[in-house]
N, C-alpha and C. Protein backbone atom coordinates (compact mmCIF):
# COMPACT_ATOMS: atom_id res chain seq x y z
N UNK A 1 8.85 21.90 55.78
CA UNK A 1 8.75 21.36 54.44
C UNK A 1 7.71 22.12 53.63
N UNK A 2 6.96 22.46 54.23
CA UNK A 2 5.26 23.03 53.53
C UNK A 2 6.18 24.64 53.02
N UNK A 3 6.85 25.39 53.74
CA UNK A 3 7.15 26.15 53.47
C UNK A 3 7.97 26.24 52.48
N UNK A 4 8.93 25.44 52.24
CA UNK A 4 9.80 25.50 51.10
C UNK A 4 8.91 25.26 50.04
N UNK A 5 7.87 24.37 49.91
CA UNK A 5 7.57 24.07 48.43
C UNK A 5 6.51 25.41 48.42
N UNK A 6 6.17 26.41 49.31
CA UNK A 6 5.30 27.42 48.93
C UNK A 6 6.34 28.63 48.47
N UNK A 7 8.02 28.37 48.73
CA UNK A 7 8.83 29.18 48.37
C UNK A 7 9.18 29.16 47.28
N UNK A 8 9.00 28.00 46.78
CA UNK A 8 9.68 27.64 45.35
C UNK A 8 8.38 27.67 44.52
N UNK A 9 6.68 28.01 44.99
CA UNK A 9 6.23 28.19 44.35
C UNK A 9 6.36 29.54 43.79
N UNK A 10 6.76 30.76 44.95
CA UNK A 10 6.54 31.93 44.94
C UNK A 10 7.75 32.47 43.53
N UNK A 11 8.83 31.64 44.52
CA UNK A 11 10.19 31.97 43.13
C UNK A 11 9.67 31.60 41.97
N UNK A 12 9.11 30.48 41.32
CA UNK A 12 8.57 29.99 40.22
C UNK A 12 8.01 30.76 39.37
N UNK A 13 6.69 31.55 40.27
CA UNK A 13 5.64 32.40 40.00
C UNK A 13 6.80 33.92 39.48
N UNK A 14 7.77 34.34 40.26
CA UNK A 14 8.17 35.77 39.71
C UNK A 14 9.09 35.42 38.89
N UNK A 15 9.80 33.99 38.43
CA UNK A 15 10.74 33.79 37.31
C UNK A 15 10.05 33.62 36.43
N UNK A 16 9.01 32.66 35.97
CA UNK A 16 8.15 32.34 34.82
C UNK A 16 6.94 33.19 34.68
N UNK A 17 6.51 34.05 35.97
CA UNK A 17 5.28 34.66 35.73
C UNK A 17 3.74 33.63 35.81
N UNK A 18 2.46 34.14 35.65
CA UNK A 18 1.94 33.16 35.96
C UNK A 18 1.65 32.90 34.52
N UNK A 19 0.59 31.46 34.52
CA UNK A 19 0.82 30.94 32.98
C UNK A 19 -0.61 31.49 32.71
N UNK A 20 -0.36 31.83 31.31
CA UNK A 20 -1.46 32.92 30.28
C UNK A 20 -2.58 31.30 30.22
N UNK A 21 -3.91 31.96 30.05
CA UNK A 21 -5.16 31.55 30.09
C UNK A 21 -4.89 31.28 28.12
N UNK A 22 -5.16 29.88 28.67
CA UNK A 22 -4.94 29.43 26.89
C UNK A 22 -6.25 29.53 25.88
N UNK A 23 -5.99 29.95 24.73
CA UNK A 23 -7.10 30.54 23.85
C UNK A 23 -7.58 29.02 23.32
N UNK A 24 -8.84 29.07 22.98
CA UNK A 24 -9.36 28.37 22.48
C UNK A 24 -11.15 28.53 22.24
N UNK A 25 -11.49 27.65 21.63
CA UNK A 25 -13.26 28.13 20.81
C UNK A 25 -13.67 27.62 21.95
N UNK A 26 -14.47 28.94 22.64
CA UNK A 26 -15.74 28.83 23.38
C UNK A 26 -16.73 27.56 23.24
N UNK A 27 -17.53 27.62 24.72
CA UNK A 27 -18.13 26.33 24.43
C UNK A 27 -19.45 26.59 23.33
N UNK A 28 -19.67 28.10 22.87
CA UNK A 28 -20.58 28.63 21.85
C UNK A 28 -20.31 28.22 20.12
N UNK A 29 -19.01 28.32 20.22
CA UNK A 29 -18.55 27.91 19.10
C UNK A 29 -18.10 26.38 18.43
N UNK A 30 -18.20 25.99 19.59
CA UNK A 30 -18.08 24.49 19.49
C UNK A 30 -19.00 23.43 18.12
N UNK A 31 -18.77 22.72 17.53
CA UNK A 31 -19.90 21.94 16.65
C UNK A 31 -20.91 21.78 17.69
N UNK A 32 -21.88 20.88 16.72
CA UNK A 32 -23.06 20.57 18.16
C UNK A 32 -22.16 18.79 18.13
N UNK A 33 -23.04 18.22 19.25
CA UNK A 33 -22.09 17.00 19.50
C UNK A 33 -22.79 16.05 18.14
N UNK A 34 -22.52 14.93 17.46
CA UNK A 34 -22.99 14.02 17.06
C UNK A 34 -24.28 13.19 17.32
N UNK A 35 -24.76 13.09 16.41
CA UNK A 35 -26.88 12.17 16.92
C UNK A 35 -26.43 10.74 16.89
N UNK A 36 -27.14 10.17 18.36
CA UNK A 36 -27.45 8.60 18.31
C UNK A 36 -27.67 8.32 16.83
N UNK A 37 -26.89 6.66 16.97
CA UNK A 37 -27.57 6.08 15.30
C UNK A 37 -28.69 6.03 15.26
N UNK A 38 -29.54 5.37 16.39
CA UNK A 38 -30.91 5.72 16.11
C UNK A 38 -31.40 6.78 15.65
N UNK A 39 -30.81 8.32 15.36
CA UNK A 39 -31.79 9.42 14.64
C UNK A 39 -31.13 9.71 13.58
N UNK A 40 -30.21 8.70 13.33
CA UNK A 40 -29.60 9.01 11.58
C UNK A 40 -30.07 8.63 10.49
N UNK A 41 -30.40 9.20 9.63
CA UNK A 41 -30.85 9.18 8.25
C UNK A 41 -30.42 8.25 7.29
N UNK A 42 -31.45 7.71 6.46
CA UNK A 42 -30.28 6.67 5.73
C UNK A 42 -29.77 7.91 4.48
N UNK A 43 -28.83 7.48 3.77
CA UNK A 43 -28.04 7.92 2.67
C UNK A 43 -29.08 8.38 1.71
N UNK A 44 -28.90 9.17 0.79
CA UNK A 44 -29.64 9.46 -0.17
C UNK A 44 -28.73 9.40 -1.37
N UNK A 45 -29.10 8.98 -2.52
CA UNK A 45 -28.49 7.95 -3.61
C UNK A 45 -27.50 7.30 -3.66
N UNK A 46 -26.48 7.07 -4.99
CA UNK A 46 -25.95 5.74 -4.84
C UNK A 46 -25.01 5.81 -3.35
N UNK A 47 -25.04 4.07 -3.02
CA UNK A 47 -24.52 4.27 -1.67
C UNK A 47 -23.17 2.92 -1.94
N UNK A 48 -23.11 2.65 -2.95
CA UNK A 48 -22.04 1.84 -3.36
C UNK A 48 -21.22 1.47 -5.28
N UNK A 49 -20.27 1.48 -5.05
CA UNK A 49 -19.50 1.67 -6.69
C UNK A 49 -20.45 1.18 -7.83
N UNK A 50 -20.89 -0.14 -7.58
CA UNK A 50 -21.50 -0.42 -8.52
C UNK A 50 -23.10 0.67 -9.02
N UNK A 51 -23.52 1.06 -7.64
CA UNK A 51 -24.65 2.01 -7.91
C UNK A 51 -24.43 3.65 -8.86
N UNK A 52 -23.09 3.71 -8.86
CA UNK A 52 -22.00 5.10 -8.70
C UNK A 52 -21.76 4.33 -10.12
N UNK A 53 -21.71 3.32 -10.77
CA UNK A 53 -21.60 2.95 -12.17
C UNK A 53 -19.76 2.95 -12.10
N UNK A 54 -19.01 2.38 -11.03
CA UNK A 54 -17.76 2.73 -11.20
C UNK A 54 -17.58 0.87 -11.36
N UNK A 55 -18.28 0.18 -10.65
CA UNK A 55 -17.70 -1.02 -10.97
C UNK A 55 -18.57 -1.76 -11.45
N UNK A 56 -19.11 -2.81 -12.69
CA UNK A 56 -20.21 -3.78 -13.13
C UNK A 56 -20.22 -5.32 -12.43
N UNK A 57 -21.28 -5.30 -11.85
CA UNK A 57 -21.50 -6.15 -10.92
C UNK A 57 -21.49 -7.59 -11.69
N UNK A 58 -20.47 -8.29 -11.16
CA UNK A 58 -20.81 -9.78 -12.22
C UNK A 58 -20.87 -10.55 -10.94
N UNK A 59 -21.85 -11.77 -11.56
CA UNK A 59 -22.52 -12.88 -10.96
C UNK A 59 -22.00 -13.91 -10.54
N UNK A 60 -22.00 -14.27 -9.72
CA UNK A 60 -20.67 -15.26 -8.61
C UNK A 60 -21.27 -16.57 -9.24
N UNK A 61 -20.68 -17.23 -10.30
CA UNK A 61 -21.36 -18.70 -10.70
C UNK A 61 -20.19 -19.92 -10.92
N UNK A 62 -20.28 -21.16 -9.94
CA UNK A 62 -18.92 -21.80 -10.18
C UNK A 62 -18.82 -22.43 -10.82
N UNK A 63 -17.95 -22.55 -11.13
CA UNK A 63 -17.16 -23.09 -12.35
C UNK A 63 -17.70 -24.74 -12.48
N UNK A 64 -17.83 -24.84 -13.82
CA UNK A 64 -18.66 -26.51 -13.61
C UNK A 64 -18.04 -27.52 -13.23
N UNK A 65 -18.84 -28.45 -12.34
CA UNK A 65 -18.36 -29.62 -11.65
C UNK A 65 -17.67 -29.01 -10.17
N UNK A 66 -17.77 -27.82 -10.00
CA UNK A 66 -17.39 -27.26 -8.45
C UNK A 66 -18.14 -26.50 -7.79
N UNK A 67 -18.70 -27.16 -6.52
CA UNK A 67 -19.58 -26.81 -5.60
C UNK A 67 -18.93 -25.07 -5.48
N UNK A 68 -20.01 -24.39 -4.89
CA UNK A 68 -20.37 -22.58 -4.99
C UNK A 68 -18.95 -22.18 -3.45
N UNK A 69 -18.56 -21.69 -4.04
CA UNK A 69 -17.52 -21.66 -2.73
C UNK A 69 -16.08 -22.09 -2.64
N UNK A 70 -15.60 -23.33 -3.75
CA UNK A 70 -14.70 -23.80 -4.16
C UNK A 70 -13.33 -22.58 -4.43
N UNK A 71 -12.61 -22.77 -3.96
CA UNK A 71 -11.22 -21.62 -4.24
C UNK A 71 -10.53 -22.69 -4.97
N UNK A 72 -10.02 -22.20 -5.84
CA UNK A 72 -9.41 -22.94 -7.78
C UNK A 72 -8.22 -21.56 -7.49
N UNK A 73 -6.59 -22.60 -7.97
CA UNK A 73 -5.48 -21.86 -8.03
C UNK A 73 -5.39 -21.43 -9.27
N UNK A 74 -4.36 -20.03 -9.24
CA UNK A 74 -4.43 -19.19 -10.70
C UNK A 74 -3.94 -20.12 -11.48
N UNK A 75 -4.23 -19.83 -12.73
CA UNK A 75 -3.88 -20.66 -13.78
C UNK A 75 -2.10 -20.51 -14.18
N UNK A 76 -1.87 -21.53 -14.37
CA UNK A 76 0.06 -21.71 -14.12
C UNK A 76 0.46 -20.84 -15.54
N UNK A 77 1.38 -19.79 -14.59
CA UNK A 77 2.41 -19.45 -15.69
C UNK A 77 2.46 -20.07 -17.13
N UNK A 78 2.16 -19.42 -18.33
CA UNK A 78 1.98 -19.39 -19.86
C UNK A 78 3.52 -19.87 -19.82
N UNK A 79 4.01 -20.42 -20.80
CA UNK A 79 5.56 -20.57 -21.35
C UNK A 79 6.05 -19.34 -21.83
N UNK A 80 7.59 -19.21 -21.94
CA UNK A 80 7.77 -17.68 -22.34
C UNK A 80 7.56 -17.58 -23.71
N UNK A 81 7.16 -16.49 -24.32
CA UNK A 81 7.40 -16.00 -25.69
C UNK A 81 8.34 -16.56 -26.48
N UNK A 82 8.06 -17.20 -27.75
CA UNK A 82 9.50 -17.77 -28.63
C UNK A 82 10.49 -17.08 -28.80
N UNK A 83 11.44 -17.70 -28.90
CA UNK A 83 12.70 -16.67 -28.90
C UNK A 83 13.25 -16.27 -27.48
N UNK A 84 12.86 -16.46 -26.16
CA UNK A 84 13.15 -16.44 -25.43
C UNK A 84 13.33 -17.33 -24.63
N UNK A 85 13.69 -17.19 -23.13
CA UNK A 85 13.94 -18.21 -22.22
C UNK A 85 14.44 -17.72 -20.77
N UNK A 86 14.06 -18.21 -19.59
CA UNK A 86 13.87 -18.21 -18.53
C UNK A 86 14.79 -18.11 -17.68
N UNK A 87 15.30 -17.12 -16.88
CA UNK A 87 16.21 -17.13 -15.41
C UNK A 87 15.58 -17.21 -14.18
N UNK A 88 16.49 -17.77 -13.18
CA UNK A 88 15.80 -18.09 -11.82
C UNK A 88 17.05 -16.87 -11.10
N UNK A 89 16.46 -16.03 -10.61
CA UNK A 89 17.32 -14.98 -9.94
C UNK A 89 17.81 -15.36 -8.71
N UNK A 90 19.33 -15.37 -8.60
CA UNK A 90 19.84 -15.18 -7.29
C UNK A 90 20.49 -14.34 -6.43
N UNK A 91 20.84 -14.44 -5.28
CA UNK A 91 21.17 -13.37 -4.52
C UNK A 91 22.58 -12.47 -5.20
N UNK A 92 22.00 -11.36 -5.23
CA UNK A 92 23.39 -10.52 -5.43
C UNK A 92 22.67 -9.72 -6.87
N UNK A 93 21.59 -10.66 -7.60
CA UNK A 93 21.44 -10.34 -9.01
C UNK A 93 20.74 -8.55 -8.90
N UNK A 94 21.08 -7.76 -10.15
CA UNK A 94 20.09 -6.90 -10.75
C UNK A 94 19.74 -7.56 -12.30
N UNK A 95 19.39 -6.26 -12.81
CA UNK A 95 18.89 -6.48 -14.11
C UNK A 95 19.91 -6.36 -15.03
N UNK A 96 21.13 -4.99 -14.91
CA UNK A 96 22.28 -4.86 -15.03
C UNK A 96 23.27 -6.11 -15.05
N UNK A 97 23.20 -6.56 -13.75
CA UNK A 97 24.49 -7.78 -13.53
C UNK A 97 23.85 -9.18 -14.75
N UNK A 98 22.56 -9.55 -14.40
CA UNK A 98 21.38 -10.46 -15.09
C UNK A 98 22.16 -10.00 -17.02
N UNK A 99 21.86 -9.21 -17.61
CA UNK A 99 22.35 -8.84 -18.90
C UNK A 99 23.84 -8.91 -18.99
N UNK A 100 24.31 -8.51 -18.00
CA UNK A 100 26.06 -8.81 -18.45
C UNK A 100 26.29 -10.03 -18.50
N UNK A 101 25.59 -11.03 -17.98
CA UNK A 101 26.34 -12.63 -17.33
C UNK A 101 25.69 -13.31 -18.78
N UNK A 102 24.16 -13.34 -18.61
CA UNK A 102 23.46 -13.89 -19.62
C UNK A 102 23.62 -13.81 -20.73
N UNK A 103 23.34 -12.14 -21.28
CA UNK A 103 23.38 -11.55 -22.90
C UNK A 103 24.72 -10.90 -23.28
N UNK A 104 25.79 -10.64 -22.26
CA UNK A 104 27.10 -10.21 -23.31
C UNK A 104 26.98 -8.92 -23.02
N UNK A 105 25.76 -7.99 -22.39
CA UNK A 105 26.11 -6.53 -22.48
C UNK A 105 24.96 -6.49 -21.58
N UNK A 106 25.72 -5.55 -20.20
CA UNK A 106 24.54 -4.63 -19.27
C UNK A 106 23.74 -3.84 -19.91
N UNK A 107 24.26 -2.98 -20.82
CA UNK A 107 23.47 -2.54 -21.48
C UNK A 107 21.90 -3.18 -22.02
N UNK A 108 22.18 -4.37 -21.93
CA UNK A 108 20.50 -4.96 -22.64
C UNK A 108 19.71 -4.85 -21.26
N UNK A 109 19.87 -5.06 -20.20
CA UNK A 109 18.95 -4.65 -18.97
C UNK A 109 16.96 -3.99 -19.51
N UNK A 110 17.35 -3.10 -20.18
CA UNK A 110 15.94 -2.79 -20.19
C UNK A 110 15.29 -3.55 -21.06
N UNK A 111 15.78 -4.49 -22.49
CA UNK A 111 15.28 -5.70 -22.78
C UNK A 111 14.27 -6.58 -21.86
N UNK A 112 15.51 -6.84 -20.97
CA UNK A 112 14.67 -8.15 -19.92
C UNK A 112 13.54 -7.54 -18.84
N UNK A 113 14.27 -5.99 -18.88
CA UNK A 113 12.57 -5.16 -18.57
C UNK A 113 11.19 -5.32 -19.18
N UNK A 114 11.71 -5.22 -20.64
CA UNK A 114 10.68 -4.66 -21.35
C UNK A 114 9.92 -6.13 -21.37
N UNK A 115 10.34 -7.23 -21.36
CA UNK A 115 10.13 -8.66 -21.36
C UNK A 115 9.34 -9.09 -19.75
N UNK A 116 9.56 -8.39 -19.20
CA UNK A 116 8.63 -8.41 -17.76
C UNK A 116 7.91 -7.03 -16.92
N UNK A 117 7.33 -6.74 -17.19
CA UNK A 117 6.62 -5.91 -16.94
C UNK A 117 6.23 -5.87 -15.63
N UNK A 118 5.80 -6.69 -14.93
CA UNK A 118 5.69 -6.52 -13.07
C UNK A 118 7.08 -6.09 -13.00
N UNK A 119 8.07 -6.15 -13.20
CA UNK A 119 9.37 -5.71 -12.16
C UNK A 119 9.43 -4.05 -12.37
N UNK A 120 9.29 -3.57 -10.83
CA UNK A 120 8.87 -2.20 -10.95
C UNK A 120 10.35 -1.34 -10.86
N UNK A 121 11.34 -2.15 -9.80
CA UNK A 121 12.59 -1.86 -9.65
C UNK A 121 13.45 -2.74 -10.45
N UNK A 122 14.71 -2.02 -11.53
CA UNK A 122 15.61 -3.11 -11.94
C UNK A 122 16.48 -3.62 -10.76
N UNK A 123 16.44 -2.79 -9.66
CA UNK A 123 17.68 -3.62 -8.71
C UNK A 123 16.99 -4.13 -7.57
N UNK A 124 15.43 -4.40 -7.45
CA UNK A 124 14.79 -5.23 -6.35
C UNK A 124 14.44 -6.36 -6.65
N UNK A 125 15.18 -7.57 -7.12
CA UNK A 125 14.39 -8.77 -7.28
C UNK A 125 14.69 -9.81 -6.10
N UNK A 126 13.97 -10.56 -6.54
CA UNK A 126 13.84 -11.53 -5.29
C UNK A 126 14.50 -12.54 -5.60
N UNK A 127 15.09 -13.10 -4.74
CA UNK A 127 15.82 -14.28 -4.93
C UNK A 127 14.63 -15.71 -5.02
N UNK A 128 14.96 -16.47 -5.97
CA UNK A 128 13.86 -17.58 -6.62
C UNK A 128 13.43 -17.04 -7.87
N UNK A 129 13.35 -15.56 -7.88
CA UNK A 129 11.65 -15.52 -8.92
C UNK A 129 12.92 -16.00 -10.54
N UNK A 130 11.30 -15.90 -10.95
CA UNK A 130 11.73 -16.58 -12.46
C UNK A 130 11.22 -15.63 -13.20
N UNK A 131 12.06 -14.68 -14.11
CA UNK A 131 12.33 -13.84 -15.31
C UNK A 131 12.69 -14.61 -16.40
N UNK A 132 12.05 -13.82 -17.48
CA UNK A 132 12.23 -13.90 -18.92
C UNK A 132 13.33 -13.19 -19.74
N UNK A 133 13.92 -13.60 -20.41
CA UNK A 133 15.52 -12.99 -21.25
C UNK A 133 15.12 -12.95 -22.36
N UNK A 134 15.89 -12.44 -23.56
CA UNK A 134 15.94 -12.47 -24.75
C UNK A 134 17.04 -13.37 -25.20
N UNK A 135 16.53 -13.57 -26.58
CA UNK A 135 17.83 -14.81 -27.21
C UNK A 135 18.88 -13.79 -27.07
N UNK A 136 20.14 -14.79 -27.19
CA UNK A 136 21.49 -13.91 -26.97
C UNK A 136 21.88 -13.00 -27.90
């Protein structure tokens, strides 16, 4: 047995040859390794947005009659704009199909765009949500 697998090393060795010494950066060239946190330096200037003047720091104060900590839901959906009025989207809908059924012409589609502004795709809506139309 010992002999065959030293035969099939030998065949191995004169079909593939032996394998080339792979290149790579010396251990001279190497970075140096990384310093314990203990010998790291603190930061030198701003070390956060607001210091960096990217964001203005406002003052966490709650809202009266609610203890500091209180989570308060967003304030409910405004009514739509006059002159308009409200769809509840269902499965199958675009913005396309939404204007043909509702307003008389696919063509108005970018209307009920222009009337909602979060919808990033006309043909991804969700079934439930509630969109705004134009009068007919």
């Amino acid at each position: 047995m010992k002999c065959h697998v030293a035969m099939l090393m030998l065949v191995s060795l004169a079909i593939f040859g032996c394998p080339k010494k792979q290149e790579g950066p010396q251990a001279s060239q190497l970075p140096p390794p990384p310093k314990p946190a203990d010998e790291l330096k603190p930061m030198e200037g701003p070390t956060n947005l607001t210091d960096m003047g990217g964001l203005e720091e406002t003052p966490s104060v709650p809202a009266a009659g609610k203890p500091a900590g209180t989570v308060t839901a967003p304030p409910a959906p405004s009514a739509p704009p006059s002159g308009t009025r409200t769809y509840t989207v269902v499965k199958g809908d675009g913005l396309m199909s939404i204007a043909r059924k509702q307003l008389g012409d696919a063509k108005r589609w970018r209307e009920i765009q222009t009337l909602n502004p979060t919808l990033t795709d006309p043909n991804k809506l969700k079934v439930g949500q509630v969109i705004i139309l134009p009068a007919k």
